[in-house]
Every structure is written in C-alpha cells, then in structure tokens.
PDB file of N, CA and C in Angstrom:
ATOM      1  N   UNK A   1      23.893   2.522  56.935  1.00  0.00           N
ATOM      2  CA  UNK A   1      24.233   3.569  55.988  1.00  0.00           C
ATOM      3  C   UNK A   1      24.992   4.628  56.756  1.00  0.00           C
ATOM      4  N   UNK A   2      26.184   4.480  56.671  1.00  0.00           N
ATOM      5  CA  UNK A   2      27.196   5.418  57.103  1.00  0.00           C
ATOM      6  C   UNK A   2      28.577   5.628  56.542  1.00  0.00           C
ATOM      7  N   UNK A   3      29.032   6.271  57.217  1.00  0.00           N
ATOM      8  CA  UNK A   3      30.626   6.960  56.358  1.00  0.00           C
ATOM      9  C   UNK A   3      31.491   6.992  57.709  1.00  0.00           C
ATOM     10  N   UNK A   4      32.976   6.759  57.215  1.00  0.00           N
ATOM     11  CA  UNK A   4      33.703   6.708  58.649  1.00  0.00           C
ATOM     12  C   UNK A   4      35.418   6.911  57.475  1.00  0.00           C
ATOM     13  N   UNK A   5      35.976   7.730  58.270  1.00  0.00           N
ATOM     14  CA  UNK A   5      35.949   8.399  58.854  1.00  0.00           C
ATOM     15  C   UNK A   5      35.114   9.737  58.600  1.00  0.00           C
ATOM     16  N   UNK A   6      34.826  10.315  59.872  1.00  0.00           N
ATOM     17  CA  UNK A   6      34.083  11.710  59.584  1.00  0.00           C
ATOM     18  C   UNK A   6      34.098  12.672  60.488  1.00  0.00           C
ATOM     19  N   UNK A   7      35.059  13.801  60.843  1.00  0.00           N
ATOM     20  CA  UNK A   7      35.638  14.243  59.488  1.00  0.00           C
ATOM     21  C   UNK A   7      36.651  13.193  58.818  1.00  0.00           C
ATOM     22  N   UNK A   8      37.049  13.633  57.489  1.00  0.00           N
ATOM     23  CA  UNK A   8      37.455  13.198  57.228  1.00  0.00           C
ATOM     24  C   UNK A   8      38.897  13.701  55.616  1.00  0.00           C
ATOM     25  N   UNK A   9      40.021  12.906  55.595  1.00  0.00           N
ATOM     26  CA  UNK A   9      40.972  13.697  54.834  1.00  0.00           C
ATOM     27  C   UNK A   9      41.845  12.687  54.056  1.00  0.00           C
ATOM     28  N   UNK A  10      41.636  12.487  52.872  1.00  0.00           N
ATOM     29  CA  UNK A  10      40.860  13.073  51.832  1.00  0.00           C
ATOM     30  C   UNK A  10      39.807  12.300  51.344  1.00  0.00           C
ATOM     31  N   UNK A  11      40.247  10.532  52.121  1.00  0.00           N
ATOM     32  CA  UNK A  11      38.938   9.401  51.689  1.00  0.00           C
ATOM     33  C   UNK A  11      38.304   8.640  52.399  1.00  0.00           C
ATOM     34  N   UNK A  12      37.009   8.829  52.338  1.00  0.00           N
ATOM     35  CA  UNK A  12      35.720   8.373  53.187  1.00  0.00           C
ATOM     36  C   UNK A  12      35.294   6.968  53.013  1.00  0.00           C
ATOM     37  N   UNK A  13      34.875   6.110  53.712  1.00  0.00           N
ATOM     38  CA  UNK A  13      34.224   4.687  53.149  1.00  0.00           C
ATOM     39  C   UNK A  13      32.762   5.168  53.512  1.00  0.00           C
ATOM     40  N   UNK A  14      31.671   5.050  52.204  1.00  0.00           N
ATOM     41  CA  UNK A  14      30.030   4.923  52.724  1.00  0.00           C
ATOM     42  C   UNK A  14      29.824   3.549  52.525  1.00  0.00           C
ATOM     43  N   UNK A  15      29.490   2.936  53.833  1.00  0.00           N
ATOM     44  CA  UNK A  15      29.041   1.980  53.726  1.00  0.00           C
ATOM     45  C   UNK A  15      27.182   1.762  53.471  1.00  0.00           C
ATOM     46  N   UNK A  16      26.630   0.462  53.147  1.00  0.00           N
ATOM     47  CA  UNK A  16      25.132   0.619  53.361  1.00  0.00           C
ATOM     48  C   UNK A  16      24.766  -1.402  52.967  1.00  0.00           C
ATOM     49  N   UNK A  17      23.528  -1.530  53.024  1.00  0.00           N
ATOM     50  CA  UNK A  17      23.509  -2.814  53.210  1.00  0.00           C
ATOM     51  C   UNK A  17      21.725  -2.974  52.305  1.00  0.00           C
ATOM     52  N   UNK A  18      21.799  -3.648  51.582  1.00  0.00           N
ATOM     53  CA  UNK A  18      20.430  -4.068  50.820  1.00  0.00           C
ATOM     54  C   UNK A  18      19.869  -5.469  51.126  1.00  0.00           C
ATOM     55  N   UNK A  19      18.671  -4.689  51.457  1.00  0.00           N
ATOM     56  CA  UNK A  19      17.860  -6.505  52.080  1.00  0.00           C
ATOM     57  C   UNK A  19      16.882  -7.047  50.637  1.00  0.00           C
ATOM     58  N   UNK A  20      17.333  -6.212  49.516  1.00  0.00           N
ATOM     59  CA  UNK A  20      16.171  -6.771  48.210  1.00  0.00           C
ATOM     60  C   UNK A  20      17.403  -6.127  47.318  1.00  0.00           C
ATOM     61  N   UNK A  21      17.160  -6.923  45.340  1.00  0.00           N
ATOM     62  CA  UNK A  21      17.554  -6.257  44.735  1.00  0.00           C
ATOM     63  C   UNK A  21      17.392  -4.966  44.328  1.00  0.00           C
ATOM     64  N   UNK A  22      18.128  -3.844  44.173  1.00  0.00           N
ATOM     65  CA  UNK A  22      17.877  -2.665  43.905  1.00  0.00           C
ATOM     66  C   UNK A  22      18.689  -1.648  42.814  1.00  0.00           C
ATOM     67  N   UNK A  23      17.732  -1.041  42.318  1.00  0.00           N
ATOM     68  CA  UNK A  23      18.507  -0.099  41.529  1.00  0.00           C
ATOM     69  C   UNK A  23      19.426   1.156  42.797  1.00  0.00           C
ATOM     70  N   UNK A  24      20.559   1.199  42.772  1.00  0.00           N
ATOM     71  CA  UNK A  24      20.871   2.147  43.730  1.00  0.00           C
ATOM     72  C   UNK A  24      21.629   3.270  43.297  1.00  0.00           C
ATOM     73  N   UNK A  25      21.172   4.884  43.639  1.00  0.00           N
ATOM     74  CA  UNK A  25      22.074   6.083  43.227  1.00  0.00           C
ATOM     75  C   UNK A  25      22.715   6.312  44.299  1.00  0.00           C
ATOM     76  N   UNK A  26      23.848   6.300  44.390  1.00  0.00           N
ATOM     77  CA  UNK A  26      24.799   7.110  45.967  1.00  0.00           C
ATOM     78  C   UNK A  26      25.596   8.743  44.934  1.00  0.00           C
ATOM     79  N   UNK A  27      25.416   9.607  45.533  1.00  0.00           N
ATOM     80  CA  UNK A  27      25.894  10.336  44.969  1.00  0.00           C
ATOM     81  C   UNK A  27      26.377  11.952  46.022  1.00  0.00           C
ATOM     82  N   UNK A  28      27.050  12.474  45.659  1.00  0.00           N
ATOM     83  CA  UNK A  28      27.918  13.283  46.576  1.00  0.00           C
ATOM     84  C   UNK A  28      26.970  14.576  45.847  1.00  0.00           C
ATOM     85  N   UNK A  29      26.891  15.969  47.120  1.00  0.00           N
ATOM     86  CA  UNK A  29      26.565  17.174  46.680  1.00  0.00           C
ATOM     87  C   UNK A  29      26.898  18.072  47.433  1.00  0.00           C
ATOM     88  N   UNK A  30      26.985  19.372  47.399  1.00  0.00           N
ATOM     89  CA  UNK A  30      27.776  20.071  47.817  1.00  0.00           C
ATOM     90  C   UNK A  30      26.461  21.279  48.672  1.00  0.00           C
ATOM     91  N   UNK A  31      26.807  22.298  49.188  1.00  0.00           N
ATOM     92  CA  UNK A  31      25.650  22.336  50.176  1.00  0.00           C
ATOM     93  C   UNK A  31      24.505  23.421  48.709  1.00  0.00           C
ATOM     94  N   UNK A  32      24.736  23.589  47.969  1.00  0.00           N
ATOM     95  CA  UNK A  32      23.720  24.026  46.944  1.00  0.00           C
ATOM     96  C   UNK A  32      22.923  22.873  46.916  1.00  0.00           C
ATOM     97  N   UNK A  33      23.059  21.804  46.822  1.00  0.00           N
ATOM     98  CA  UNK A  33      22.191  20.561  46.503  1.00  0.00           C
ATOM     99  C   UNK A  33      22.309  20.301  44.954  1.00  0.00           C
ATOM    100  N   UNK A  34      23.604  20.758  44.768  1.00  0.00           N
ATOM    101  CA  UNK A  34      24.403  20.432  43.188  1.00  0.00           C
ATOM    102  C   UNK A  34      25.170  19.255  43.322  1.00  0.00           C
ATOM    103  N   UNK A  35      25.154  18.093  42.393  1.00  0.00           N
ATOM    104  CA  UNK A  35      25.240  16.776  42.360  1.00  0.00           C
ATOM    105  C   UNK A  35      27.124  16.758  41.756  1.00  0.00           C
ATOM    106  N   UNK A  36      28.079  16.828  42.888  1.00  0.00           N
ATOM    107  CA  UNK A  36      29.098  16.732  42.657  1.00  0.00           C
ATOM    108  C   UNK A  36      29.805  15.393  42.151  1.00  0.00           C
ATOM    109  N   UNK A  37      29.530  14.768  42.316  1.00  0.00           N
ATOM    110  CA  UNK A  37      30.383  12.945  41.725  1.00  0.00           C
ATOM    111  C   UNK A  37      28.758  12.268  42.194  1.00  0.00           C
ATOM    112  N   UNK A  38      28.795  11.015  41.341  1.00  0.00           N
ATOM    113  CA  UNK A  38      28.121   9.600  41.253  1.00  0.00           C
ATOM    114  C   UNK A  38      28.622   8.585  41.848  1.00  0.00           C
ATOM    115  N   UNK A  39      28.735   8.294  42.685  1.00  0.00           N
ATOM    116  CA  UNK A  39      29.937   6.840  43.299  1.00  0.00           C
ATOM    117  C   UNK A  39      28.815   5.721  42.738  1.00  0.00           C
ATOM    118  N   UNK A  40      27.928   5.382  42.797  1.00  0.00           N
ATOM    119  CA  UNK A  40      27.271   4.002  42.744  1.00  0.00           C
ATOM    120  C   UNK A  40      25.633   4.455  41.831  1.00  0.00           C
ATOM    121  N   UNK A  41      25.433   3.825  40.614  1.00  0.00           N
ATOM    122  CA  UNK A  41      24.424   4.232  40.005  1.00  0.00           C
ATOM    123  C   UNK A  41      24.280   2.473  39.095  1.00  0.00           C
ATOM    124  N   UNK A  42      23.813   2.011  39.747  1.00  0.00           N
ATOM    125  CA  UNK A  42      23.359   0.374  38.905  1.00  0.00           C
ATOM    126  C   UNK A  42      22.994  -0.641  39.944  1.00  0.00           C
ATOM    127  N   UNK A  43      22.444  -1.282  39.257  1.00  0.00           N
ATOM    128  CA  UNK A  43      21.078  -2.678  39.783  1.00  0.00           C
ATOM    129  C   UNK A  43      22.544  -3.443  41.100  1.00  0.00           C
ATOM    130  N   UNK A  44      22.033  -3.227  41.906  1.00  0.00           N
ATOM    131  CA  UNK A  44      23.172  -4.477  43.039  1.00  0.00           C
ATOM    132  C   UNK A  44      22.089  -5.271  44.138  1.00  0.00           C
ATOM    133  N   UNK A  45      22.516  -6.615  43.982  1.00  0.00           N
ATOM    134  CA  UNK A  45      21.983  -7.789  44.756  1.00  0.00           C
ATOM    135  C   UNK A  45      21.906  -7.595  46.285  1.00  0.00           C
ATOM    136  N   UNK A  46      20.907  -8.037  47.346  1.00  0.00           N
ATOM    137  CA  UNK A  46      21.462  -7.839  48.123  1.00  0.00           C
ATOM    138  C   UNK A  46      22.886  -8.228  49.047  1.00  0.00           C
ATOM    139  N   UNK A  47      23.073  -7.492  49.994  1.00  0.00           N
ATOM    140  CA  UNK A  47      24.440  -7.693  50.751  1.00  0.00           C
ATOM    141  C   UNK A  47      24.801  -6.169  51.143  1.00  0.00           C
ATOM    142  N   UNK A  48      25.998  -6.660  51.260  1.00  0.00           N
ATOM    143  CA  UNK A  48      26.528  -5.287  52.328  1.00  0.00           C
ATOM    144  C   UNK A  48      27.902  -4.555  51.721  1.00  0.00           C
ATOM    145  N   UNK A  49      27.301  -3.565  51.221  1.00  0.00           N
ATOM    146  CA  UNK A  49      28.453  -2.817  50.436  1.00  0.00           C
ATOM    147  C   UNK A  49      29.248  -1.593  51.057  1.00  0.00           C
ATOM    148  N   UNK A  50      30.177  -1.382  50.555  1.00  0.00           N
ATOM    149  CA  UNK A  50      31.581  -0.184  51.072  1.00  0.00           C
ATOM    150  C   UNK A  50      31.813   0.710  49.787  1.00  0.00           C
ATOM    151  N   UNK A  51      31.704   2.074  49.724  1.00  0.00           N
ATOM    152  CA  UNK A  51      32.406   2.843  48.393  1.00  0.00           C
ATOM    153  C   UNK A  51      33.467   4.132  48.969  1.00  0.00           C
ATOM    154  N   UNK A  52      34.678   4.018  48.353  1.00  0.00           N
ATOM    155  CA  UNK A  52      35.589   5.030  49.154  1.00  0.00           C
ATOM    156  C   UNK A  52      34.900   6.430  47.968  1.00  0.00           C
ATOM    157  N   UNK A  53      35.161   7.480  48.462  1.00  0.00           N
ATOM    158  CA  UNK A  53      35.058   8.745  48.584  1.00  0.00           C
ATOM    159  C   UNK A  53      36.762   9.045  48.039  1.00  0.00           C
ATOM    160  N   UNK A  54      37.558   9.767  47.307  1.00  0.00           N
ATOM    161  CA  UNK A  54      38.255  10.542  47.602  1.00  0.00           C
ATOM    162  C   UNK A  54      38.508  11.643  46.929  1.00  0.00           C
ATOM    163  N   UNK A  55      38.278  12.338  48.222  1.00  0.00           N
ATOM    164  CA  UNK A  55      37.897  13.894  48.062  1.00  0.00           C
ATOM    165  C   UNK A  55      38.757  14.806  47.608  1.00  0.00           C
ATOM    166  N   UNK A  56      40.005  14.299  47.108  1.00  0.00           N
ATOM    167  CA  UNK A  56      41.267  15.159  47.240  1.00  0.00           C
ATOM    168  C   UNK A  56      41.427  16.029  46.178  1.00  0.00           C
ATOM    169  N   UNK A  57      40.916  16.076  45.439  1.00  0.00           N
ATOM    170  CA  UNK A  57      40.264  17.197  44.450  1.00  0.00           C
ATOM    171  C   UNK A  57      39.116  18.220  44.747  1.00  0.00           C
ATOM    172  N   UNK A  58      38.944  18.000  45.974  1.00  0.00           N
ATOM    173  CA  UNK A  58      37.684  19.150  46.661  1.00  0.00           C
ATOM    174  C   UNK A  58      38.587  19.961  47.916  1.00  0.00           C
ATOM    175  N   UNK A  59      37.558  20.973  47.995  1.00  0.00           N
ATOM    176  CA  UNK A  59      37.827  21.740  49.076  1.00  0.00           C
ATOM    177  C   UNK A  59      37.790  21.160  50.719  1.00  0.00           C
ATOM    178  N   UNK A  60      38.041  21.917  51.695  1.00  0.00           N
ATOM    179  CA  UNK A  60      38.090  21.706  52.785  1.00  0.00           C
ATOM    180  C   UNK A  60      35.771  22.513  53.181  1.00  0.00           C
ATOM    181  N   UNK A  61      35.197  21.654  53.505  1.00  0.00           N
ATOM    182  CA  UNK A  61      33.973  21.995  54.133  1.00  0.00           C
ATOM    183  C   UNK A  61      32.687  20.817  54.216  1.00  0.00           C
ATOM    184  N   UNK A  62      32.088  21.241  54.444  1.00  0.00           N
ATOM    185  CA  UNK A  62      30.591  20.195  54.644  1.00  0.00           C
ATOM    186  C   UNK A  62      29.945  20.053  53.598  1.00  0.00           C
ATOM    187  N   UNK A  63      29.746  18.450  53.427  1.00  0.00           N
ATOM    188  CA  UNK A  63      29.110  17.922  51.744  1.00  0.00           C
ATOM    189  C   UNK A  63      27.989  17.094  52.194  1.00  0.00           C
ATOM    190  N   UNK A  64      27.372  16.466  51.529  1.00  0.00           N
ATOM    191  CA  UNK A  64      26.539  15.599  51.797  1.00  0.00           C
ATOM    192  C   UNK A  64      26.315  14.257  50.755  1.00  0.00           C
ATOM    193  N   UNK A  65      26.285  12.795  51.149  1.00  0.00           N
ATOM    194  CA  UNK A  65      25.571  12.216  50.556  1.00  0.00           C
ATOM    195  C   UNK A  65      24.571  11.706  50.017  1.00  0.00           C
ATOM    196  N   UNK A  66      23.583  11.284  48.986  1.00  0.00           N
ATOM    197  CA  UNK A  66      22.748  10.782  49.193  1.00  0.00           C
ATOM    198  C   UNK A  66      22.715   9.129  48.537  1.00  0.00           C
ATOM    199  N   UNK A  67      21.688   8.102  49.894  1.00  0.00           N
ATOM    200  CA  UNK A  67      21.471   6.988  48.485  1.00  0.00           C
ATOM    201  C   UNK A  67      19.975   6.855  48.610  1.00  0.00           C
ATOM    202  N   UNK A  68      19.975   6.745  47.260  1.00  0.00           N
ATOM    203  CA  UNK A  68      18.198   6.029  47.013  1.00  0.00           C
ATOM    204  C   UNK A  68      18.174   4.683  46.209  1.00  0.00           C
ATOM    205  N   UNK A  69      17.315   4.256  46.293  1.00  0.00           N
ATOM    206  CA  UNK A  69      16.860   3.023  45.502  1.00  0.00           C
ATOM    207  C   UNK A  69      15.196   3.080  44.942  1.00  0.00           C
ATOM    208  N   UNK A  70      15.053   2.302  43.770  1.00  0.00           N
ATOM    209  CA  UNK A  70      14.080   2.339  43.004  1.00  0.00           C
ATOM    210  C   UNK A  70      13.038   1.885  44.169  1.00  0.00           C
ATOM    211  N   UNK A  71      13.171   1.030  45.503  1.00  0.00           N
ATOM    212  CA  UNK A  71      11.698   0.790  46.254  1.00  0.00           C
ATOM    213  C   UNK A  71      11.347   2.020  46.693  1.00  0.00           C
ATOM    214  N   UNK A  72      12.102   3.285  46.853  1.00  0.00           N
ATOM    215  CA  UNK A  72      11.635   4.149  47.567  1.00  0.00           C
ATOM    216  C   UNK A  72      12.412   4.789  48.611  1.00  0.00           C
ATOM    217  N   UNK A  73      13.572   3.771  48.886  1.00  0.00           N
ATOM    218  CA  UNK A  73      14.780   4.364  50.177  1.00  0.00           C
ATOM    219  C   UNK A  73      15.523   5.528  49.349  1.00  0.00           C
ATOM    220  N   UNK A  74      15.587   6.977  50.409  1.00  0.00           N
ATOM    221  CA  UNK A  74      16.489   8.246  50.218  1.00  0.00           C
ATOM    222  C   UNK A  74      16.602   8.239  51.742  1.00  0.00           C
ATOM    223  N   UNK A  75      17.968   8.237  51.383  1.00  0.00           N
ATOM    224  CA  UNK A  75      18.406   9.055  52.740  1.00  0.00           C
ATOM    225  C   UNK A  75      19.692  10.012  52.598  1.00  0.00           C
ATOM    226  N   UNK A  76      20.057  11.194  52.990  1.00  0.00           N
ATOM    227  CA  UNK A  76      21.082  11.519  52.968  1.00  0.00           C
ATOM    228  C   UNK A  76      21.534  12.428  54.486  1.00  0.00           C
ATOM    229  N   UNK A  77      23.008  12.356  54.454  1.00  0.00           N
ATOM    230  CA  UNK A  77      23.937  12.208  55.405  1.00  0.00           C
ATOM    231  C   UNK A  77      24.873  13.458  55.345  1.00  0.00           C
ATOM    232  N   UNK A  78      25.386  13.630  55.911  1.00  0.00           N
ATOM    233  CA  UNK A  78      26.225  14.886  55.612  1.00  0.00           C
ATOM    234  C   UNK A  78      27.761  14.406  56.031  1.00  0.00           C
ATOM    235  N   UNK A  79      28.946  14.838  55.421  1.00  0.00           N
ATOM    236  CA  UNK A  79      30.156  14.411  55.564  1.00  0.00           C
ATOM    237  C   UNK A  79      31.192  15.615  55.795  1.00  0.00           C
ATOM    238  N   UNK A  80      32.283  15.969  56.475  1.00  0.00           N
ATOM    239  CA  UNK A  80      32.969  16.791  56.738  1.00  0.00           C
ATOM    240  C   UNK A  80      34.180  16.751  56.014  1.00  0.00           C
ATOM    241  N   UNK A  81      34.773  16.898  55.181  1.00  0.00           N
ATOM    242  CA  UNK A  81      36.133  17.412  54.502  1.00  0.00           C
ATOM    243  C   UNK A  81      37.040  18.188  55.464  1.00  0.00           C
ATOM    244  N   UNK A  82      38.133  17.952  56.283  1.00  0.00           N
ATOM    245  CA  UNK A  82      39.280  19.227  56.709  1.00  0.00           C
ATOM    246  C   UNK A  82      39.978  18.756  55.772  1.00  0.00           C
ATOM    247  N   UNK A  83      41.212  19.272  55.102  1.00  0.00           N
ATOM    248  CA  UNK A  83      41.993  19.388  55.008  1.00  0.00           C
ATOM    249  C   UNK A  83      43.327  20.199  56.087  1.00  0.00           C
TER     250      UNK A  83
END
C-alpha cells in the first residue's frame, strides 16, 4: 500500500494488494480529515491493484489517503501535491 510518485504533480498511482475478497474504500482527504474524492468504493477479488490520483484540480500541499476494507484493514498515508 503505497503511492509513487511522492511528491508528486499532478498524478499519483496508489497501489495496494488483497489477499481475501473485500469490500474496499480508498479515498482522498485533505488535512481537516474532510473526504475530498472516492477513487475505489466496491467488492474487488483478490490481486494487486493500481488507482491514479489526478490532482490537477487541487491545490499545491499535504493530503492524505485512506484504504479500508470490510475485514477490518485502515490504513492511511499521506501524499504531497507541489505544483
């Protein structure tokens, strides 16, 4: 579960990888912990997935991702925007 490039201008790949089926939320927030975009919100098999980011409608600063799944996995990450 990571993002590359980072920093990054204007589009990010989060990658992450599921060892069971899962309901999965990936979703972008801004440092309020206000839920800016949804990239990934539905049931996916396992395997190893990629979602681009592009930010180019946002500002230049520090955001964060998060993903969870219905077993219980949250994790979130933080991502850098320069412009």
């Amino acid at each position: 579960f990571d993002n590359y490039p980072n920093p990054f201008n204007p589009v990010t790949a989060i990658g992450y990888r599921l060892s069971a089926v899962s309901n999965v939320d990936l979703s972008i927030y801004n440092l309020l912990g206000q839920k800016l975009a949804t990239l990934v919100s539905e049931e996916q098999i396992p395997g190893t997935y990629e979602v681009e980011w592009d930010a180019s409608g946002f500002s230049s600063g520090v955001y964060y991702y998060r993903l969870s799944t219905n077993s219980g996995f949250v994790q979130t990450k933080k991502l850098i925007l320069l412009k």
